[in-house]
PDB file of N, CA and C in Angstrom:
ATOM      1  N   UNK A   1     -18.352 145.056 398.098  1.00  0.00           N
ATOM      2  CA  UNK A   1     -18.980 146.047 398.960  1.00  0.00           C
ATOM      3  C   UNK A   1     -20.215 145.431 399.603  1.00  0.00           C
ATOM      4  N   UNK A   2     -20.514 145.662 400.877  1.00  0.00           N
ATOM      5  CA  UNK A   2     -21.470 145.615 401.732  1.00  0.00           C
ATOM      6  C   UNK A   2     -21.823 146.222 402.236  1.00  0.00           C
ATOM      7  N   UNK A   3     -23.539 146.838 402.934  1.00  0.00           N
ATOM      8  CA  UNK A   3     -23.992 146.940 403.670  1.00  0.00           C
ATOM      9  C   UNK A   3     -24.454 146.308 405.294  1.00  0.00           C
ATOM     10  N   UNK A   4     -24.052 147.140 406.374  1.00  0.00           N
ATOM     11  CA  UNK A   4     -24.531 146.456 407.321  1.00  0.00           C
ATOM     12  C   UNK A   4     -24.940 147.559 408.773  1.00  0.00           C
ATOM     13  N   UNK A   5     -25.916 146.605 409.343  1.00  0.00           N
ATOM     14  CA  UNK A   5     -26.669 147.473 410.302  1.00  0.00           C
ATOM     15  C   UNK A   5     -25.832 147.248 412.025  1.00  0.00           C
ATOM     16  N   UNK A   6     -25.670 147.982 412.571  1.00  0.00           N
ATOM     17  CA  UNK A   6     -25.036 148.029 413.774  1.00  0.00           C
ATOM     18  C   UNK A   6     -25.749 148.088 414.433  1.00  0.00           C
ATOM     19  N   UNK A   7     -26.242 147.758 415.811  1.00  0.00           N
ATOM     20  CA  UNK A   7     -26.534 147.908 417.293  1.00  0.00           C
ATOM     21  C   UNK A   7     -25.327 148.278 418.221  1.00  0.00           C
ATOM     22  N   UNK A   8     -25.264 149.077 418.495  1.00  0.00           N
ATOM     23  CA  UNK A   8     -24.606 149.429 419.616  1.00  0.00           C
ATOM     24  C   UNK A   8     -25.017 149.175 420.803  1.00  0.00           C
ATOM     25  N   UNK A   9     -24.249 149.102 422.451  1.00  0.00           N
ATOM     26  CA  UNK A   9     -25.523 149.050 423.280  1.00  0.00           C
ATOM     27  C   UNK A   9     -24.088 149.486 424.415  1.00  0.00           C
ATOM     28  N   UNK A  10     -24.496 149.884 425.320  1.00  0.00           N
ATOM     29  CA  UNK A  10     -23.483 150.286 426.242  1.00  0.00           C
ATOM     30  C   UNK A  10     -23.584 152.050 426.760  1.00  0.00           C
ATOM     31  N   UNK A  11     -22.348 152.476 427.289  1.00  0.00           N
ATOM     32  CA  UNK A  11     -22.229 153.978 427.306  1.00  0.00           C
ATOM     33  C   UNK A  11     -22.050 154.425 426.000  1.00  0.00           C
ATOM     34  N   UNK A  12     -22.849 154.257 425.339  1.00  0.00           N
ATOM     35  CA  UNK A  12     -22.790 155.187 423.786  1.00  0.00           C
ATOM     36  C   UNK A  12     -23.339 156.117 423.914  1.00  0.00           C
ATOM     37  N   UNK A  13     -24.363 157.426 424.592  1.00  0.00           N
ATOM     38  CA  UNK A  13     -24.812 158.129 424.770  1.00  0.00           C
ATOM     39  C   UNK A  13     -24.446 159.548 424.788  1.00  0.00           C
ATOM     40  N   UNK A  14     -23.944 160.075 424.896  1.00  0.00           N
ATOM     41  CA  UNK A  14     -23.752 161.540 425.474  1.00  0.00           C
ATOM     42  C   UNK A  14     -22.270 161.577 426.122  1.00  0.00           C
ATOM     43  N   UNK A  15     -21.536 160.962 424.893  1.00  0.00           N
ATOM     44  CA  UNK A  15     -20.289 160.102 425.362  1.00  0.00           C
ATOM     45  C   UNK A  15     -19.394 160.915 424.570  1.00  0.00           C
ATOM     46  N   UNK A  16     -19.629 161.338 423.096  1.00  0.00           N
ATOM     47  CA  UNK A  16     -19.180 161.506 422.090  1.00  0.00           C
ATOM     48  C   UNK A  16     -18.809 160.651 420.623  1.00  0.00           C
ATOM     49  N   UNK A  17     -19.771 159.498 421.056  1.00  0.00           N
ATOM     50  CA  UNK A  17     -19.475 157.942 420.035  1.00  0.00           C
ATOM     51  C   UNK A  17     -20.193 158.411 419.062  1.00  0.00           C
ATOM     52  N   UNK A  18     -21.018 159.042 418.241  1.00  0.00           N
ATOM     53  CA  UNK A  18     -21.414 159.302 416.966  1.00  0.00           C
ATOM     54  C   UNK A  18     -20.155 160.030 416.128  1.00  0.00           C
ATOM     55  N   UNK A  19     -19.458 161.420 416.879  1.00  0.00           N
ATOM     56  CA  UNK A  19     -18.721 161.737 416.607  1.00  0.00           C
ATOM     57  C   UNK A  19     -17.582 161.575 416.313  1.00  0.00           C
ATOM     58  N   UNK A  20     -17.212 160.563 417.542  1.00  0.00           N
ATOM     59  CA  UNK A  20     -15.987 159.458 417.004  1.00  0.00           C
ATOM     60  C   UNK A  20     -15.809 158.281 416.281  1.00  0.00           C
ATOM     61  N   UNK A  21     -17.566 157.461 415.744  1.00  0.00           N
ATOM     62  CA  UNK A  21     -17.678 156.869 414.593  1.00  0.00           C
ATOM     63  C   UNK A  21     -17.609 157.673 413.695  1.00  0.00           C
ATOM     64  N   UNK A  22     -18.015 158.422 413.574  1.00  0.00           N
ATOM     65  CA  UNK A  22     -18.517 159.380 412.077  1.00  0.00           C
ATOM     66  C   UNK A  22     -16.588 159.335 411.481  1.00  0.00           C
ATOM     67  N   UNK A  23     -15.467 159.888 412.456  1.00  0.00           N
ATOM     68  CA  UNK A  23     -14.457 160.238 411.837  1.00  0.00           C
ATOM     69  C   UNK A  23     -13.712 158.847 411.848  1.00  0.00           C
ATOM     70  N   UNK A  24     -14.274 157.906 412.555  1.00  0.00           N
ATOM     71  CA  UNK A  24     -13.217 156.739 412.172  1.00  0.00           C
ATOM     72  C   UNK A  24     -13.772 155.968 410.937  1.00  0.00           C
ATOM     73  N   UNK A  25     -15.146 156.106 410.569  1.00  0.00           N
ATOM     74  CA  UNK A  25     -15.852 155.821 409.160  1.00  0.00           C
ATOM     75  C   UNK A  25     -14.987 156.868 407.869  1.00  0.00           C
ATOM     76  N   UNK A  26     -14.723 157.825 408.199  1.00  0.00           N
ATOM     77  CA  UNK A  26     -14.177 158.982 407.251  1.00  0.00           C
ATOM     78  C   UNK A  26     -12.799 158.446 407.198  1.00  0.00           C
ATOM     79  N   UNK A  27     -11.802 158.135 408.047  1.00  0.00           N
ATOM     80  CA  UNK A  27     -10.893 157.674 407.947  1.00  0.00           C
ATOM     81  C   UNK A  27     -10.452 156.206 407.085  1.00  0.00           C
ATOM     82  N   UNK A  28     -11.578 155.270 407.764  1.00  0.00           N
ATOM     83  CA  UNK A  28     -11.166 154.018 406.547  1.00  0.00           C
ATOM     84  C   UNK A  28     -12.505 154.002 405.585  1.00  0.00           C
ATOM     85  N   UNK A  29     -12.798 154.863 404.999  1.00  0.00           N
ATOM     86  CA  UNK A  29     -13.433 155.189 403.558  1.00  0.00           C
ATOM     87  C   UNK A  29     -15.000 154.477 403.751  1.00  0.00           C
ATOM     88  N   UNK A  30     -15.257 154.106 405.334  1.00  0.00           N
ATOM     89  CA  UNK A  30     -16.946 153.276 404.729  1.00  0.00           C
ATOM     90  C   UNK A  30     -17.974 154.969 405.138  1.00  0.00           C
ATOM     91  N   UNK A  31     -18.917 154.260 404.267  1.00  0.00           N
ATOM     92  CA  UNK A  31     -20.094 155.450 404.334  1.00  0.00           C
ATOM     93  C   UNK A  31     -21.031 154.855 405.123  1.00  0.00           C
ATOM     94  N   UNK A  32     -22.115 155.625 405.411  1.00  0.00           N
ATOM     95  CA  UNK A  32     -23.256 155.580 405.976  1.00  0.00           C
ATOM     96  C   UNK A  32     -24.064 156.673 406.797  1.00  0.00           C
ATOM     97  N   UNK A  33     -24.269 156.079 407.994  1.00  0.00           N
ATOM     98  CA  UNK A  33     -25.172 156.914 408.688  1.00  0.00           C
ATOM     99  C   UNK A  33     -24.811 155.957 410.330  1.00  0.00           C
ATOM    100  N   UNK A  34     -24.949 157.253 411.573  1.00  0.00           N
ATOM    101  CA  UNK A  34     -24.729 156.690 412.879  1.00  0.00           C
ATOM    102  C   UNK A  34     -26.087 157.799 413.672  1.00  0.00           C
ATOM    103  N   UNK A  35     -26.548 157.068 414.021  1.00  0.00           N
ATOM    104  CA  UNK A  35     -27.982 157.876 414.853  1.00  0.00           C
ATOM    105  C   UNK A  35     -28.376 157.333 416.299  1.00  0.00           C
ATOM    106  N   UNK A  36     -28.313 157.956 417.527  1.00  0.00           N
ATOM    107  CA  UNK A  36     -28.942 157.687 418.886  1.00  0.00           C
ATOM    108  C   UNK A  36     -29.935 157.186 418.845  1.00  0.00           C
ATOM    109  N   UNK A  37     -30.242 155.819 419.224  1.00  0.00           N
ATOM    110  CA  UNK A  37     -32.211 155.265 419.149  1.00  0.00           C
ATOM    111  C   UNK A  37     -32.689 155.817 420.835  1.00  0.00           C
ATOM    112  N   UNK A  38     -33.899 155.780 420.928  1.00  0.00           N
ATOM    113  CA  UNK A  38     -34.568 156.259 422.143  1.00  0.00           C
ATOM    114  C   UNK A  38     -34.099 155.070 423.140  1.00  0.00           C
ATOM    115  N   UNK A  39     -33.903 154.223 422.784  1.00  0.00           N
ATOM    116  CA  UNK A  39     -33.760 153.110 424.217  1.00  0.00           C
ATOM    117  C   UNK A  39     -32.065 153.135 424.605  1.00  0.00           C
ATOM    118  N   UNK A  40     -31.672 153.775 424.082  1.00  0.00           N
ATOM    119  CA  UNK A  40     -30.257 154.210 424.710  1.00  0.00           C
ATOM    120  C   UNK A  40     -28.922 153.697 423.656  1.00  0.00           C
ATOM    121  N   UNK A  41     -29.184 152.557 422.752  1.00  0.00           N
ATOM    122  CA  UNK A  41     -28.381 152.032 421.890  1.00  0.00           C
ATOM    123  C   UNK A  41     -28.272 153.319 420.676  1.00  0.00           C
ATOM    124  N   UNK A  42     -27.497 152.841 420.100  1.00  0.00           N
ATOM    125  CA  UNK A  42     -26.901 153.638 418.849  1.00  0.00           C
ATOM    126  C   UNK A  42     -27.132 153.235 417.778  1.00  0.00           C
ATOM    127  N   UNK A  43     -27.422 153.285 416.453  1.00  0.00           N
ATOM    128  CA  UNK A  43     -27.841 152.566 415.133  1.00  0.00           C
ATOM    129  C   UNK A  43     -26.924 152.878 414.111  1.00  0.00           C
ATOM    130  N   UNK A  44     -26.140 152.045 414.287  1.00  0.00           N
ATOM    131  CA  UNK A  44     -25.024 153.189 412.369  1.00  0.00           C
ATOM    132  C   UNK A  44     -25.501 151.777 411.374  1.00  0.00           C
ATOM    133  N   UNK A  45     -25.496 152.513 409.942  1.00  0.00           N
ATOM    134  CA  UNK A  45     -25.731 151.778 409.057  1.00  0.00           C
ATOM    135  C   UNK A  45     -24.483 152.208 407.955  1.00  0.00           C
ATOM    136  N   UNK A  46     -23.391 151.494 407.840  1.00  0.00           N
ATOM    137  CA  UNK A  46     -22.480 151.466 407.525  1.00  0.00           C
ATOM    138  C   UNK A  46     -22.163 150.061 405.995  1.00  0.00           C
ATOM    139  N   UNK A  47     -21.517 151.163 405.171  1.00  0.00           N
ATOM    140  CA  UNK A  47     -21.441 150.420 403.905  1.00  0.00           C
ATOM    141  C   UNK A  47     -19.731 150.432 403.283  1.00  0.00           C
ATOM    142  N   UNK A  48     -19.368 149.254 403.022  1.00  0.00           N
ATOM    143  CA  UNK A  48     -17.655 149.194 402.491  1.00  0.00           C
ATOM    144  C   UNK A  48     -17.295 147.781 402.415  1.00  0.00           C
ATOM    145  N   UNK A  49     -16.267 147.455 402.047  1.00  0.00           N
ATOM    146  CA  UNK A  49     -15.879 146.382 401.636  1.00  0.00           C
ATOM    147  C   UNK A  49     -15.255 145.509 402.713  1.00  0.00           C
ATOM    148  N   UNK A  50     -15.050 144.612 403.025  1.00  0.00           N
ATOM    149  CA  UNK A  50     -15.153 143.242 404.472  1.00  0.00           C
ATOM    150  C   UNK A  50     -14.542 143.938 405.608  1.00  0.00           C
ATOM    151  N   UNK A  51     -12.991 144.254 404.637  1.00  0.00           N
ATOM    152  CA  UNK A  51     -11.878 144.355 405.606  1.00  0.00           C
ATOM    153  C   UNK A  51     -11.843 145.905 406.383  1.00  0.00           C
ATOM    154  N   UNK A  52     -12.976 147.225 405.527  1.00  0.00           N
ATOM    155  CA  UNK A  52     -13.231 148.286 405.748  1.00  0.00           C
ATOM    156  C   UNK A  52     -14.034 147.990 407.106  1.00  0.00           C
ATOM    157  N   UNK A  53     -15.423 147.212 406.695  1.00  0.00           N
ATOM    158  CA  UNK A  53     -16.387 146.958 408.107  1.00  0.00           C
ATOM    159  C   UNK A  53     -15.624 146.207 409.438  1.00  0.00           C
ATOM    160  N   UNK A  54     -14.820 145.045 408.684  1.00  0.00           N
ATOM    161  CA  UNK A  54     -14.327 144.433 410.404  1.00  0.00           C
ATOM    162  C   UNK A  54     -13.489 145.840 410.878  1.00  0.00           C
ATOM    163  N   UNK A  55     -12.434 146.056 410.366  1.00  0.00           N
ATOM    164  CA  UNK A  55     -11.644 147.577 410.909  1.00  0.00           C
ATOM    165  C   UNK A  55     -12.971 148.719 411.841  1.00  0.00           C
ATOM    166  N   UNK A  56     -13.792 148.641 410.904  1.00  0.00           N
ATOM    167  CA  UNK A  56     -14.803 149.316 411.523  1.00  0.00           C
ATOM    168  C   UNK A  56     -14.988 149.375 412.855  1.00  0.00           C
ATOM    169  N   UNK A  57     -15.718 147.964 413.049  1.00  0.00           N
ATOM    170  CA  UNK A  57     -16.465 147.162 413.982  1.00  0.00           C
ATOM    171  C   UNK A  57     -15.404 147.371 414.970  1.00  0.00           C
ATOM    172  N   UNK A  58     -14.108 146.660 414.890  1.00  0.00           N
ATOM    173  CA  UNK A  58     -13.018 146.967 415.660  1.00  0.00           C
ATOM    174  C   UNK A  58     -12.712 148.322 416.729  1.00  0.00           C
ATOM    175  N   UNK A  59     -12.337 149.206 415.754  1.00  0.00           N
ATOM    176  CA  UNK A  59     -12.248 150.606 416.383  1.00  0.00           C
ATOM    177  C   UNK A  59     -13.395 150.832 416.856  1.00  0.00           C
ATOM    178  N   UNK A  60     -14.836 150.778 416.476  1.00  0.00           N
ATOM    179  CA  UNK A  60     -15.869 150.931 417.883  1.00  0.00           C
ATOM    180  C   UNK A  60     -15.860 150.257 418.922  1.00  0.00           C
ATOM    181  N   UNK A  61     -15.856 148.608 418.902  1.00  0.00           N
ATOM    182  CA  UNK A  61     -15.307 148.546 419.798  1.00  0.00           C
ATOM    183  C   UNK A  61     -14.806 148.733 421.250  1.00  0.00           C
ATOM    184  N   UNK A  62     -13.464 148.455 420.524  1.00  0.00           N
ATOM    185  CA  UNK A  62     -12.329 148.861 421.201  1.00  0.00           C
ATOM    186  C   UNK A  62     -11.688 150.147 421.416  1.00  0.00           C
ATOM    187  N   UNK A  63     -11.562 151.125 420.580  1.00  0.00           N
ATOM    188  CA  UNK A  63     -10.671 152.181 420.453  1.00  0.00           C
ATOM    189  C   UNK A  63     -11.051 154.084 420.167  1.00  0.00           C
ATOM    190  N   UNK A  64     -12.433 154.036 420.727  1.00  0.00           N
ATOM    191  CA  UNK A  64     -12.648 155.046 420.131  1.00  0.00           C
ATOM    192  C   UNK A  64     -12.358 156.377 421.598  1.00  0.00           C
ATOM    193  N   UNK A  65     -12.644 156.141 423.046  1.00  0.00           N
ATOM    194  CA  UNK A  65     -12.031 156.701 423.584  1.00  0.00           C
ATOM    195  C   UNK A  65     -12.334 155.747 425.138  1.00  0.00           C
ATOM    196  N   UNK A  66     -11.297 155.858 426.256  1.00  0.00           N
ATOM    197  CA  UNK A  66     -11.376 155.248 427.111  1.00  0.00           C
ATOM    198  C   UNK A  66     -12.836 155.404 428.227  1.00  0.00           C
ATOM    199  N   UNK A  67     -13.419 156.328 427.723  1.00  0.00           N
ATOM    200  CA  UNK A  67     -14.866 156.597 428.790  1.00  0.00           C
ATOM    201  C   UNK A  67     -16.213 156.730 427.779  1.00  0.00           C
ATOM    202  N   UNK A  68     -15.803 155.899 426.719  1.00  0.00           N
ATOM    203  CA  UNK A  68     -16.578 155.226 425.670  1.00  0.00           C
ATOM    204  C   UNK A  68     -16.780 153.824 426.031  1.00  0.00           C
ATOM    205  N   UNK A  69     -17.705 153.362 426.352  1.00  0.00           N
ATOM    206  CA  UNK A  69     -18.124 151.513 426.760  1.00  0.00           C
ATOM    207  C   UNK A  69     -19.073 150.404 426.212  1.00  0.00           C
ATOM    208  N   UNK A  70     -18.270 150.142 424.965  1.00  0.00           N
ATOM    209  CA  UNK A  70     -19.251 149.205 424.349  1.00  0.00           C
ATOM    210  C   UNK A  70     -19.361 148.038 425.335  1.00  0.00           C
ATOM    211  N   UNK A  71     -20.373 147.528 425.253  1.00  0.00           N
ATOM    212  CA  UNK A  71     -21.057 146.231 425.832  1.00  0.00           C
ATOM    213  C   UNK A  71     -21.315 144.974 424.193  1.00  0.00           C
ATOM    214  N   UNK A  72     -21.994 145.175 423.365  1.00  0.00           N
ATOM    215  CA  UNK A  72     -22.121 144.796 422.651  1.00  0.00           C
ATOM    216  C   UNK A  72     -22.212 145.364 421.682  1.00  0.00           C
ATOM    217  N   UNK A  73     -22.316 144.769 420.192  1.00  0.00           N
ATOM    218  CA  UNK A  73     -22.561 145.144 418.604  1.00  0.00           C
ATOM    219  C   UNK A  73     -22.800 144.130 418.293  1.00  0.00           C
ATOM    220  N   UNK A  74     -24.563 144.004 418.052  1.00  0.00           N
ATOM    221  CA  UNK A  74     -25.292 143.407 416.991  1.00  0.00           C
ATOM    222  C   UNK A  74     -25.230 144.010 415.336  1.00  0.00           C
ATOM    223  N   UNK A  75     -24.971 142.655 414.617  1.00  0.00           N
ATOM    224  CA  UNK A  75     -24.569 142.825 413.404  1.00  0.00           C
ATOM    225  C   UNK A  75     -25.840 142.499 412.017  1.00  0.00           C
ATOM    226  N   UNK A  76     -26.131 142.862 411.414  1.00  0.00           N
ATOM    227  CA  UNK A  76     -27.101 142.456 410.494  1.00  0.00           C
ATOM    228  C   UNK A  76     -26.938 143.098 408.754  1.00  0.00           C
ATOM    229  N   UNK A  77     -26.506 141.866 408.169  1.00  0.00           N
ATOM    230  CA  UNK A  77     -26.070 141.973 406.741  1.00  0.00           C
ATOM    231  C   UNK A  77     -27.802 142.827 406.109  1.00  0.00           C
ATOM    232  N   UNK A  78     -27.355 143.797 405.444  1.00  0.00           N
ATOM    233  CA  UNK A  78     -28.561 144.417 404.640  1.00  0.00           C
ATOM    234  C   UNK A  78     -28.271 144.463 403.126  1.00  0.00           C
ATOM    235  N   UNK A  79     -29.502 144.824 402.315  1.00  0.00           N
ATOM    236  CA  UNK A  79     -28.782 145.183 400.867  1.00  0.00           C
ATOM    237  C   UNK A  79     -28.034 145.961 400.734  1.00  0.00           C
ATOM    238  N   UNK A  80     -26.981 146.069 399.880  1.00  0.00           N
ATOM    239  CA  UNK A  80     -25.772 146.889 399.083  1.00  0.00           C
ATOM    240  C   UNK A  80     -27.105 148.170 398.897  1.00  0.00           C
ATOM    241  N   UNK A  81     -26.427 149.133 400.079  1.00  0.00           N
ATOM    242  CA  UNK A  81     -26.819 150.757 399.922  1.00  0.00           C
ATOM    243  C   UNK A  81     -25.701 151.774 399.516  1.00  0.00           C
ATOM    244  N   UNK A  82     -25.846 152.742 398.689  1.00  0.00           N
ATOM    245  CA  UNK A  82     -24.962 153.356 398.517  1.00  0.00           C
ATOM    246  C   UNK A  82     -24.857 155.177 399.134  1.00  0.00           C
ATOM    247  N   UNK A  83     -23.932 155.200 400.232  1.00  0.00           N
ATOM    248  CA  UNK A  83     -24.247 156.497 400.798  1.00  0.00           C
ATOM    249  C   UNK A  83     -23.676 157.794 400.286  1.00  0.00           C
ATOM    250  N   UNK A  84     -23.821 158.675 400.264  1.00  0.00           N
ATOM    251  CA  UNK A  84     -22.709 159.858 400.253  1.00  0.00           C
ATOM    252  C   UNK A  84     -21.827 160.059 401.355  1.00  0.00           C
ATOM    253  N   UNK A  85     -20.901 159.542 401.227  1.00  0.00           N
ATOM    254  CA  UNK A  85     -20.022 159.878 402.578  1.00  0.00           C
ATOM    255  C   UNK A  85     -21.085 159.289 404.197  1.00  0.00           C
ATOM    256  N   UNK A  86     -20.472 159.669 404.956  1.00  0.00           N
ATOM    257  CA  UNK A  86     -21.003 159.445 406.627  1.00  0.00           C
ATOM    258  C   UNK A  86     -21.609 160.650 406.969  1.00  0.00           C
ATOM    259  N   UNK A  87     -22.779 160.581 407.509  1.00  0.00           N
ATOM    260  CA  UNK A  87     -23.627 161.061 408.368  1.00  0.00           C
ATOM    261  C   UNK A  87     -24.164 161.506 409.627  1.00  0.00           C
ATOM    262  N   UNK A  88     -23.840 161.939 410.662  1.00  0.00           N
ATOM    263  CA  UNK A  88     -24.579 161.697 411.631  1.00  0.00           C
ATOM    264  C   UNK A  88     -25.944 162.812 411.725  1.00  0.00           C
ATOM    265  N   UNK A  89     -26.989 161.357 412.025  1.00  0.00           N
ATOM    266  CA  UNK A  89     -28.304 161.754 412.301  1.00  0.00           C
ATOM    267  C   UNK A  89     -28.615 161.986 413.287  1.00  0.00           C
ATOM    268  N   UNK A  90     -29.524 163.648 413.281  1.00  0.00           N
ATOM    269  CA  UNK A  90     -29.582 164.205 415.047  1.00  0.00           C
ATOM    270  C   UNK A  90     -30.637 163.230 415.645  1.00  0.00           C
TER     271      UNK A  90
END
């Protein structure tokens, strides 16, 4: 198990991408937290085991809806946190 910090950066906004991380985190079992930062990027802090996070990383991405537009995801290994389930922070 791992912890790790996301940057989002793109049309993540007012898009519906918290909502559609939150259930694709619920779906392949990682926990955490996904929150809007003021400069327009997105912050999820997401915890699970390798093949849980790349799947992750993946479906944001790529697949979460077609008028959803990642540009990038900055990645940053943190300590092993343990969440209750997924979150989204208003």
């Amino acid at each position: 198990m791992q912890t790790q910090k996301l940057i989002i950066s793109g049309l993540v906004q007012g898009v519906g991408f918290r909502w559609s991380a939150a259930k694709v985190a619920q779906q392949l079992g990682v926990t955490g937290t996904v929150r809007n930062c003021s400069n327009g990027q997105v912050e999820v802090l997401a915890t699970g085991d390798s093949h849980q996070l790349v799947d992750f990383q993946t479906q944001l991405n790529h697949g979460l809806a077609p008028w959803i537009s990642v540009q990038a995801i900055d990645v940053t290994d943190l300590p092993l946190h343990h969440f209750n389930g997924f979150q989204i922070i208003a």
